[in-house]
Protein backbone atom coordinates (compact mmCIF):
# COMPACT_ATOMS: atom_id res chain seq x y z
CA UNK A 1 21.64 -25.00 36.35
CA UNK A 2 24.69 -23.91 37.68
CA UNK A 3 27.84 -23.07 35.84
CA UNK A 4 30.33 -26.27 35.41
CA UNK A 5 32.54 -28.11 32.66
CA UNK A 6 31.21 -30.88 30.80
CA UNK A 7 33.45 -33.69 31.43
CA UNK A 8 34.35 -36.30 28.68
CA UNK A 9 35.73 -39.72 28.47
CA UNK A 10 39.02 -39.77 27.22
CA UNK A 11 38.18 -43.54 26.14
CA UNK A 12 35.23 -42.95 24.06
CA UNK A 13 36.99 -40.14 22.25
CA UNK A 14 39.97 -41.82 21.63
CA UNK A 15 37.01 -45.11 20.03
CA UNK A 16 35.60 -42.69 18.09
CA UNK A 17 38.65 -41.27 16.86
CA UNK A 18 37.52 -37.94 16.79
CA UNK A 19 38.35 -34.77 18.52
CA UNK A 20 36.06 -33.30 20.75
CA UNK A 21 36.53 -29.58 22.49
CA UNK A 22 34.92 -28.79 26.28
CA UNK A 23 33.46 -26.19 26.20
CA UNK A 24 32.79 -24.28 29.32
CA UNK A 25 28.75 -23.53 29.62
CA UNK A 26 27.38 -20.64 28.61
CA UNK A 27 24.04 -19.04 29.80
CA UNK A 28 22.13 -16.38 27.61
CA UNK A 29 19.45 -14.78 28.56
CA UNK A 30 16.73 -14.92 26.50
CA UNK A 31 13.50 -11.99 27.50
CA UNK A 32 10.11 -11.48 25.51
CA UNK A 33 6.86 -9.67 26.17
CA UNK A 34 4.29 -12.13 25.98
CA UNK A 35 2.35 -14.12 29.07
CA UNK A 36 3.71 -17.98 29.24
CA UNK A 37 0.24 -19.70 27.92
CA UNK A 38 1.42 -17.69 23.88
CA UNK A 39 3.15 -19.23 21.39
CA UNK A 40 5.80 -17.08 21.82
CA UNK A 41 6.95 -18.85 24.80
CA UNK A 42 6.49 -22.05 23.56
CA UNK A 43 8.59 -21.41 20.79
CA UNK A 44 11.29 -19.69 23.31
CA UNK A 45 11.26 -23.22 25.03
CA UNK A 46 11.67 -25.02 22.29
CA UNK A 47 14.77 -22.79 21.52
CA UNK A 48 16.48 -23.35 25.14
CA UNK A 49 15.79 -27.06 25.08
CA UNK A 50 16.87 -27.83 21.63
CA UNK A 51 19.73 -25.13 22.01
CA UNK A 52 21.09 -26.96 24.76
CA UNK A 53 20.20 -30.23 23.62
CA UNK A 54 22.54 -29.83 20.57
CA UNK A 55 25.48 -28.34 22.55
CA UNK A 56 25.71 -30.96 24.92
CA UNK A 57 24.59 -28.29 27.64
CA UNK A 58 27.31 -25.98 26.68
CA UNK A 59 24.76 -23.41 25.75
CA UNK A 60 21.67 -22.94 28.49
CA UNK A 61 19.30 -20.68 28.12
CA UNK A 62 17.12 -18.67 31.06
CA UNK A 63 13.68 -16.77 29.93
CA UNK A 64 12.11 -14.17 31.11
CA UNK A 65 8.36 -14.16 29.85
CA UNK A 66 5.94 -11.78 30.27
CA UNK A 67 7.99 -8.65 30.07
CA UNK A 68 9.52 -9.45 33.39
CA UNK A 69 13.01 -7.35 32.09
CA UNK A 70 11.05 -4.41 30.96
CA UNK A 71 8.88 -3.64 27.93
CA UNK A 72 9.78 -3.91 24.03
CA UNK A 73 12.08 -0.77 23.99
CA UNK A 74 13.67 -1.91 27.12
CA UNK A 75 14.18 -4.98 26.02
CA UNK A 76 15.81 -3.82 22.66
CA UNK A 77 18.31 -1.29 24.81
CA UNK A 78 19.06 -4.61 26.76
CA UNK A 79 20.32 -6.68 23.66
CA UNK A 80 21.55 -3.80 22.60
CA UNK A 81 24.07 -3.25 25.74
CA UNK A 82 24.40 -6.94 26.59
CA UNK A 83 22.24 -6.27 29.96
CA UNK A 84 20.18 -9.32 28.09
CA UNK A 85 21.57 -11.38 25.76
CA UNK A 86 18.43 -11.95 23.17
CA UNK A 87 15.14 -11.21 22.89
CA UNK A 88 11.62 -10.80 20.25
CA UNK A 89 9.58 -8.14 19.83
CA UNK A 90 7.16 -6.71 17.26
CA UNK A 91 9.35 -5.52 14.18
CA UNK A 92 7.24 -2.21 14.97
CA UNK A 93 9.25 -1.66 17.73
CA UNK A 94 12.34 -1.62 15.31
CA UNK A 95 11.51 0.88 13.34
CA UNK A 96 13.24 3.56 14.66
CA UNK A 97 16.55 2.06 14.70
CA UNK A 98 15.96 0.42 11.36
CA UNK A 99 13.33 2.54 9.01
CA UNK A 100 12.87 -0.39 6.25
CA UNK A 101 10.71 -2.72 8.79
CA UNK A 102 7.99 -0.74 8.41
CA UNK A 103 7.07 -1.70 5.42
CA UNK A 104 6.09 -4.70 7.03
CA UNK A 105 3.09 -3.37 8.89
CA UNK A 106 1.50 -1.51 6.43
CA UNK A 107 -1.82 -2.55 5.65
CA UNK A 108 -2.67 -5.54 3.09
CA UNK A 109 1.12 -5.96 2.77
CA UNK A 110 1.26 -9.72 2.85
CA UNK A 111 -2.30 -11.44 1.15
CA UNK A 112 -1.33 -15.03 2.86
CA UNK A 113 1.46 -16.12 5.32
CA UNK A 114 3.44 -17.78 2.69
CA UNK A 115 4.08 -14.67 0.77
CA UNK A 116 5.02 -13.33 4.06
CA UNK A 117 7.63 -15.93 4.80
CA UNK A 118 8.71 -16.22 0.98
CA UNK A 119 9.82 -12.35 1.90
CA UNK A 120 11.03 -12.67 5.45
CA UNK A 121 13.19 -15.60 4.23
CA UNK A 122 14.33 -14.56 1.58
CA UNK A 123 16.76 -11.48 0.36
CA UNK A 124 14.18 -9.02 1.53
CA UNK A 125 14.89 -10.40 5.06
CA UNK A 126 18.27 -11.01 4.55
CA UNK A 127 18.73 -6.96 3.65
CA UNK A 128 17.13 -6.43 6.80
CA UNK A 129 18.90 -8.81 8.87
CA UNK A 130 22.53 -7.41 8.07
CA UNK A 131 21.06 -3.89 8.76
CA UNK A 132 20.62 -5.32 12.91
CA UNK A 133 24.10 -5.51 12.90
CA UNK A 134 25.22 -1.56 12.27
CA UNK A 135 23.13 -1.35 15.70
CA UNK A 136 24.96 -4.22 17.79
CA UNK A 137 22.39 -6.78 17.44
CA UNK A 138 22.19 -9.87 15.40
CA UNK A 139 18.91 -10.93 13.44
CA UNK A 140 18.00 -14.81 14.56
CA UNK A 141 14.83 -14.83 12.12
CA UNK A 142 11.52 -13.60 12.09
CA UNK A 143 8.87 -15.42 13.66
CA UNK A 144 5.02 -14.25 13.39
CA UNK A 145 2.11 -12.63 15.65
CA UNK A 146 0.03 -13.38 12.74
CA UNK A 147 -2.41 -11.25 11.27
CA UNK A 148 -4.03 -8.50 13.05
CA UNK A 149 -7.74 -8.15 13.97
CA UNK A 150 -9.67 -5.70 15.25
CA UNK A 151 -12.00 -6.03 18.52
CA UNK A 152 -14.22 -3.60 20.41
CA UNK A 153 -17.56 -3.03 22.43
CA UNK A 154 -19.15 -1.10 20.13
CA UNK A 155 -20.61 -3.81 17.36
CA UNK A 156 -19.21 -5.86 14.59
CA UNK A 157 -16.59 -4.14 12.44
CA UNK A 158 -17.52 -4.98 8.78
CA UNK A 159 -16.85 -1.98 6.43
CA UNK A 160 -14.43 0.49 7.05
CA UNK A 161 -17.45 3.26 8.60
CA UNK A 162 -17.79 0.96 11.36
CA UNK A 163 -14.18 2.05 12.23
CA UNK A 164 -15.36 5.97 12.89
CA UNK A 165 -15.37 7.26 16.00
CA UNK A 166 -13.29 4.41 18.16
CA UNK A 167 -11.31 5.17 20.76
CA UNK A 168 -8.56 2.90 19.41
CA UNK A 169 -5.62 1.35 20.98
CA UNK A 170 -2.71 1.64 19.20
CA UNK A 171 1.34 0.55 19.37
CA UNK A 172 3.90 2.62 18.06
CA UNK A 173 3.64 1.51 14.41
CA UNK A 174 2.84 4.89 12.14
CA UNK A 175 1.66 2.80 9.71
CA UNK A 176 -0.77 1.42 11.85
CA UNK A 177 -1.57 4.90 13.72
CA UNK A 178 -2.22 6.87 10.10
CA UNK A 179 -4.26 3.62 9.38
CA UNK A 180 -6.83 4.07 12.26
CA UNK A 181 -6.79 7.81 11.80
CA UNK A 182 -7.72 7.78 8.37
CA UNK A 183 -10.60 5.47 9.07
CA UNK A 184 -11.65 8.24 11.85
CA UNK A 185 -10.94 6.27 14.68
CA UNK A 186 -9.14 8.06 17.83
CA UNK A 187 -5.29 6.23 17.73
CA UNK A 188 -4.18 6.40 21.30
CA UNK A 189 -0.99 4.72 21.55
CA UNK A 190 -0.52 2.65 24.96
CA UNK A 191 1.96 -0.53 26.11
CA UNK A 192 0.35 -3.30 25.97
CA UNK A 193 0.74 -4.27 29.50
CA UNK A 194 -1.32 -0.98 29.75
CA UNK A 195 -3.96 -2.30 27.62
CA UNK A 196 -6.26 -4.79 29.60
CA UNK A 197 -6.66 -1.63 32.22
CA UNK A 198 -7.37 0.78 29.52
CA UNK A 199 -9.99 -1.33 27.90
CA UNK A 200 -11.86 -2.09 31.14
CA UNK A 201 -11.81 1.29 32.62
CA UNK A 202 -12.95 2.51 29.04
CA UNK A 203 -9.65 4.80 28.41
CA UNK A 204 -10.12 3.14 24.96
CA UNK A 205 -12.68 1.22 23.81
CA UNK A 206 -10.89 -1.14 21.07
CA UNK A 207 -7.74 -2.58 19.84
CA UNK A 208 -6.24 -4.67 17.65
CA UNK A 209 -4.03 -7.65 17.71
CA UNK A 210 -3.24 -10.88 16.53
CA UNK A 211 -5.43 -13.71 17.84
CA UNK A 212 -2.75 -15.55 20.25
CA UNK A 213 -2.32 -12.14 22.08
CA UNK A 214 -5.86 -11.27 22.32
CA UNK A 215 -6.59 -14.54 23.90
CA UNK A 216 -3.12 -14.90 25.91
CA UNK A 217 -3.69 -11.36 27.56
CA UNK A 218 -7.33 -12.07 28.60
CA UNK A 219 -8.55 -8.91 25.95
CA UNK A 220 -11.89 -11.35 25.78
CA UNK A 221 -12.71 -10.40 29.20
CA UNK A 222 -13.06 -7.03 28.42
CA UNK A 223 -13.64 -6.89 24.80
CA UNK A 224 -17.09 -7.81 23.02
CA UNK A 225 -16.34 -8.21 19.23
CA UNK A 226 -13.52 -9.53 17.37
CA UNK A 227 -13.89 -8.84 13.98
CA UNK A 228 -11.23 -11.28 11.45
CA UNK A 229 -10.74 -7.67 9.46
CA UNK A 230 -6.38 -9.22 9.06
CA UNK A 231 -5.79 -6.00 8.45
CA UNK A 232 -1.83 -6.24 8.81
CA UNK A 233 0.72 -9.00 9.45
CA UNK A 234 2.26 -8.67 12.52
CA UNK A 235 5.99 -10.50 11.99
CA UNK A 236 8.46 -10.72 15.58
CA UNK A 237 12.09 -9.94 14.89
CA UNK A 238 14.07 -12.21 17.26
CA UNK A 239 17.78 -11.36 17.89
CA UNK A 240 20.73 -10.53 20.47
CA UNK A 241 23.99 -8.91 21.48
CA UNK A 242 26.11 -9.12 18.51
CA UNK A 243 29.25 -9.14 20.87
CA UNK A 244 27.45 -11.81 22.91
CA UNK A 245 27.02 -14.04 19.14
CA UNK A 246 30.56 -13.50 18.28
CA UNK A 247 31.99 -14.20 21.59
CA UNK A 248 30.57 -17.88 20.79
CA UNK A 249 32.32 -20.41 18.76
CA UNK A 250 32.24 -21.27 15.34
CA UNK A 251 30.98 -24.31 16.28
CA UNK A 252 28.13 -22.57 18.36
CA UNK A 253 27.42 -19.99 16.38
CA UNK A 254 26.33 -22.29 13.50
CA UNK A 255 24.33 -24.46 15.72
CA UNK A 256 22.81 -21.50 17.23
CA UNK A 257 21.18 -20.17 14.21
CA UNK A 258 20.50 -23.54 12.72
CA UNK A 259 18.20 -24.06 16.21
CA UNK A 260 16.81 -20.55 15.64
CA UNK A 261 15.51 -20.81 11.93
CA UNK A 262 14.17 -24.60 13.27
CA UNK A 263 12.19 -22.59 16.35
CA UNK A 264 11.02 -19.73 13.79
CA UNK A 265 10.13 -22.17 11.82
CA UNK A 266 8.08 -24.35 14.67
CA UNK A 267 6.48 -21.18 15.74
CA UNK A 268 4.82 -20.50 12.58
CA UNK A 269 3.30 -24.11 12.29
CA UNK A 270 1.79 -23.58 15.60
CA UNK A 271 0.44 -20.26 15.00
CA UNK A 272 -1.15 -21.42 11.92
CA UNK A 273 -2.53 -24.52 13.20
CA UNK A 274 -3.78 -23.49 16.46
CA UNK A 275 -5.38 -20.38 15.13
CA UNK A 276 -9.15 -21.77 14.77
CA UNK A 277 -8.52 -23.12 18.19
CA UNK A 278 -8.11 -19.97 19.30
CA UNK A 279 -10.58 -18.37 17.69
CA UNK A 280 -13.21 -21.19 19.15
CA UNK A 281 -11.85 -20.40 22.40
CA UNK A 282 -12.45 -16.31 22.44
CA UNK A 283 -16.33 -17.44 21.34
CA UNK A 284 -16.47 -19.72 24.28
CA UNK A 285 -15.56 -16.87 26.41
CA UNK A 286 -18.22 -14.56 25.10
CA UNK A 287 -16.77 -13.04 22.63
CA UNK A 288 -18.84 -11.97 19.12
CA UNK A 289 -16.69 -13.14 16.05
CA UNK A 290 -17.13 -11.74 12.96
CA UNK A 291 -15.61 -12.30 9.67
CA UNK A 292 -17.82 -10.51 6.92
CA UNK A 293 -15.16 -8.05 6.39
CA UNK A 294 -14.87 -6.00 3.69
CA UNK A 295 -11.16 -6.67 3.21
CA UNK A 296 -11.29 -4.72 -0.76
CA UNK A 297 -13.09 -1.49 0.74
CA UNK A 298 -10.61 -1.11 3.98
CA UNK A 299 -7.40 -1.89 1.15
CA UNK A 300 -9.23 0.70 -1.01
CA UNK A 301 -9.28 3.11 2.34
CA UNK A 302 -5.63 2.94 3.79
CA UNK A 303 -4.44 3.41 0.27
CA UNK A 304 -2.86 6.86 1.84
CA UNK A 305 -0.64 5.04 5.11
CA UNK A 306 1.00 3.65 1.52
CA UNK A 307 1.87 7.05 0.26
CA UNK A 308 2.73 8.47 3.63
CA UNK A 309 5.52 5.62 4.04
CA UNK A 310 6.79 6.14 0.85
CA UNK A 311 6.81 9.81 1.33
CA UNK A 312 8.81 9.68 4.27
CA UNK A 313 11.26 6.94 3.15
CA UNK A 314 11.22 6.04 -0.35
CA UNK A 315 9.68 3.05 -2.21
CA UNK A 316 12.64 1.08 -2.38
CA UNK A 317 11.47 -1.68 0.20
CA UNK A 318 8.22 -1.33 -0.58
CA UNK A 319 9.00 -2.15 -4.25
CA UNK A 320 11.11 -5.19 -2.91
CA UNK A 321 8.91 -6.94 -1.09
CA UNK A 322 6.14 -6.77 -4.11
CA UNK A 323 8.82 -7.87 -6.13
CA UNK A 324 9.42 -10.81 -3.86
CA UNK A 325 5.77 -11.33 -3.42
CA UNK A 326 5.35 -12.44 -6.58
C-alpha cells in the first residue's frame, strides 16, 4: 500500500459533531523467525490487519516471516536501531541484554500455561517489560512457543538416562545448555535455520522445541521420536523501537498496545487449541510420540541449572515468579 492521507468528509464530521485528526499513514515493519504455516505468523497477521483496521489505515504494517531480515540477534539489533521497527523472538535471545528473562527457561518453571500467563501478565512481566526500555525497545507482550519437547533418532526419551550420550541441539539459553549437559547429553548450540541440515546430515542427532516449530520447520522429516518430556516453557517477547512507539500518537500508541495484548492474547488460544492437532499431524508423518515421561525424575535431575542461575544472578526473580505462581 502506498503512502497517502486518509481523506475525510467534512460533512459527516461536522453530523457527528466530533473532531477527527488525519493522520498521515504510517508503515512499521514488523520481522520474526518463524516459516508462514506457525502460529507466529498468524498471530503477526492478525496484528497488521486489526492494527490497521482500528486506525483507519493510518497504521500498516509489512512482515517479514521466516527470518527474511536476519536471525533473532539480528533482528533484536534491528529494533534496537530502528533498521526494523518490531519484531518476536524467544525471550532466550534476551537474555543478554536483560539477565532476569532467564528465569523463564529454566526447567519445570511454569507447571501449566496459566501460571505462566498469571506471571507474564502480571507484575513479574510488567518488571520485565519496563527493563526493554533502558535498551531502546518497548515490550508489546509476551506471546508463547509453548512447552518444549524433546525429539531424536535414537528411541523414546522416558527417564532422564535416555538423555545420555545425545548429540543435542541447543539455542543460546544457559539454562537450557547446563540442562542437557547435566543429563550427559552433548549441547551443541546451532541457529535454528541451521538445524534441519544438522539433523539430517547427523551433525546432531536431537533437539528440542515446542510442537508448532517442530512441525512448521519440517524437524519430522528428519527426526524419529518426539517425546512430550515439556521440559521448559518457551514464552516470545514481542516488541520495537522505542523511538519508533513514541514517535506515534497518543491516540496510536494506546490503540497499538490494546491490538497487541488482543494478538498475544489470540496467539495463545491457538497454540493451546491446535496443539493435539499438531501433535496428530507429526504421527501422520512418521513420527514416534511418546508421552510416558518421567516429568518428577528429570525435575529431580536439573535441580542444579536452578542453583547455577541463582548463582550467577541472584534469586530475586526466581523468588518472584514462585511468588506469583501461587
Amino acid at each position: 500500500m502506498s503512502l497517502s492521507f486518509r481523506s475525510f468528509s467534512l460533512a459527516a464530521i461536522l453530523a457527528t459533531g466530533m473532531a477527527t485528526t488525519a493522520y498521515a499513514q504510517t508503515t512499521l515493519r514488523f520481522a520474526h523467525p518463524v516459516p508462514e504455516s506457525d502460529p507466529q505468523h498468524v498471530m503477526a497477521l492478525y496484528f497488521a490487519e486489526e492494527l490497521e483496521k482500528r486506525t483507519d489505515g493510518a497504521l500498516i504494517v509489512q512482515i517479514f516471516p521466516n527470518g527474511q531480515l536476519g536471525n533473532d540477534a539480528q533482528m533484536i539489533d534491528g529494533a534496537r536501531s530502528g533498521i526494523i521497527d518490531m519484531t518476536m523472538v524467544g525471550t532466550n535471545n534476551l537474555t543478554g541484554l536483560i539477565p532476569d528473562v532467564g528465569a523463564f527457561e529454566l526447567p519445570f518453571m511454569f507447571p501449566t500455561r496459566e501460571t505462566a500467563y498469571r506471571v507474564l501478565d502480571g507484575e513479574v512481566g510488567e518488571m520485565i517489560s519496563g527493563q526493554f526500555e533502558q535498551h531502546g525497545l518497548k515490550s508489546l507482550g509476551f506471546p508463547e512457543n509453548g512447552y518444549r519437547n524433546m525429539t531424536n533418532n535414537r528411541g523414546p526419551i522416558m527417564t532422564p538416562e535416555d538423555v545420555k550420550g545425545l548429540q543435542m541441539r541447543v539455542n543460546n539459553s544457559r539454562a537450557l545448555n547446563d540442562m542437557f549437559a547435566s543429563l550427559g547429553a552433548a549441547p551443541q548450540q546451532l541457529p535454528v535455520a541451521e538445524l534441519y541440515t544438522a539433523l539430517e546430515t547427523g551433525v546432531v542427532d536431537s533437539q528440542d522445541h515446542p510442537i508448532a516449530v517442530t512441525l512448521s520447520f519440517k524437524f519430522y522429516e528428519v527426526q524419529d521420536y518426539l517425546s512430550l518430556t515439556q521440559h521448559a516453557y518457551s514464552a516470545l517477547a514481542f516488541f520495537m523501537n522505542l523511538n519508533k512507539f513514541n514517535g506515534l500518537s497518543p491516540e496510536h500508541q494506546e490503540i497499538l498496545l490494546a491490538t497487541a495484548k488482543d494478538a498475544v492474547d489470540m496467539q495463545r488460544e491457538l497454540s493451546i487449541t491446535k496443539e493435539d492437532e499438531m501433535i496428530s499431524t507429526l504421527r501422520a508423518s512418521g513420527m514416534e510420540v511418546n508421552d510416558n515421561v518421567d516429568g518428577a525424575a528429570f525435575q529431580e535431575a536439573t535441580k542444579s541449572v536452578w542453583t547455577n542461575f541463582t548463582d550467577a544472578n541472584g534469586d530475586a526473580v526466581v523468588n518472584a515468579i514462585l511468588e506469583a505462581s501461587q
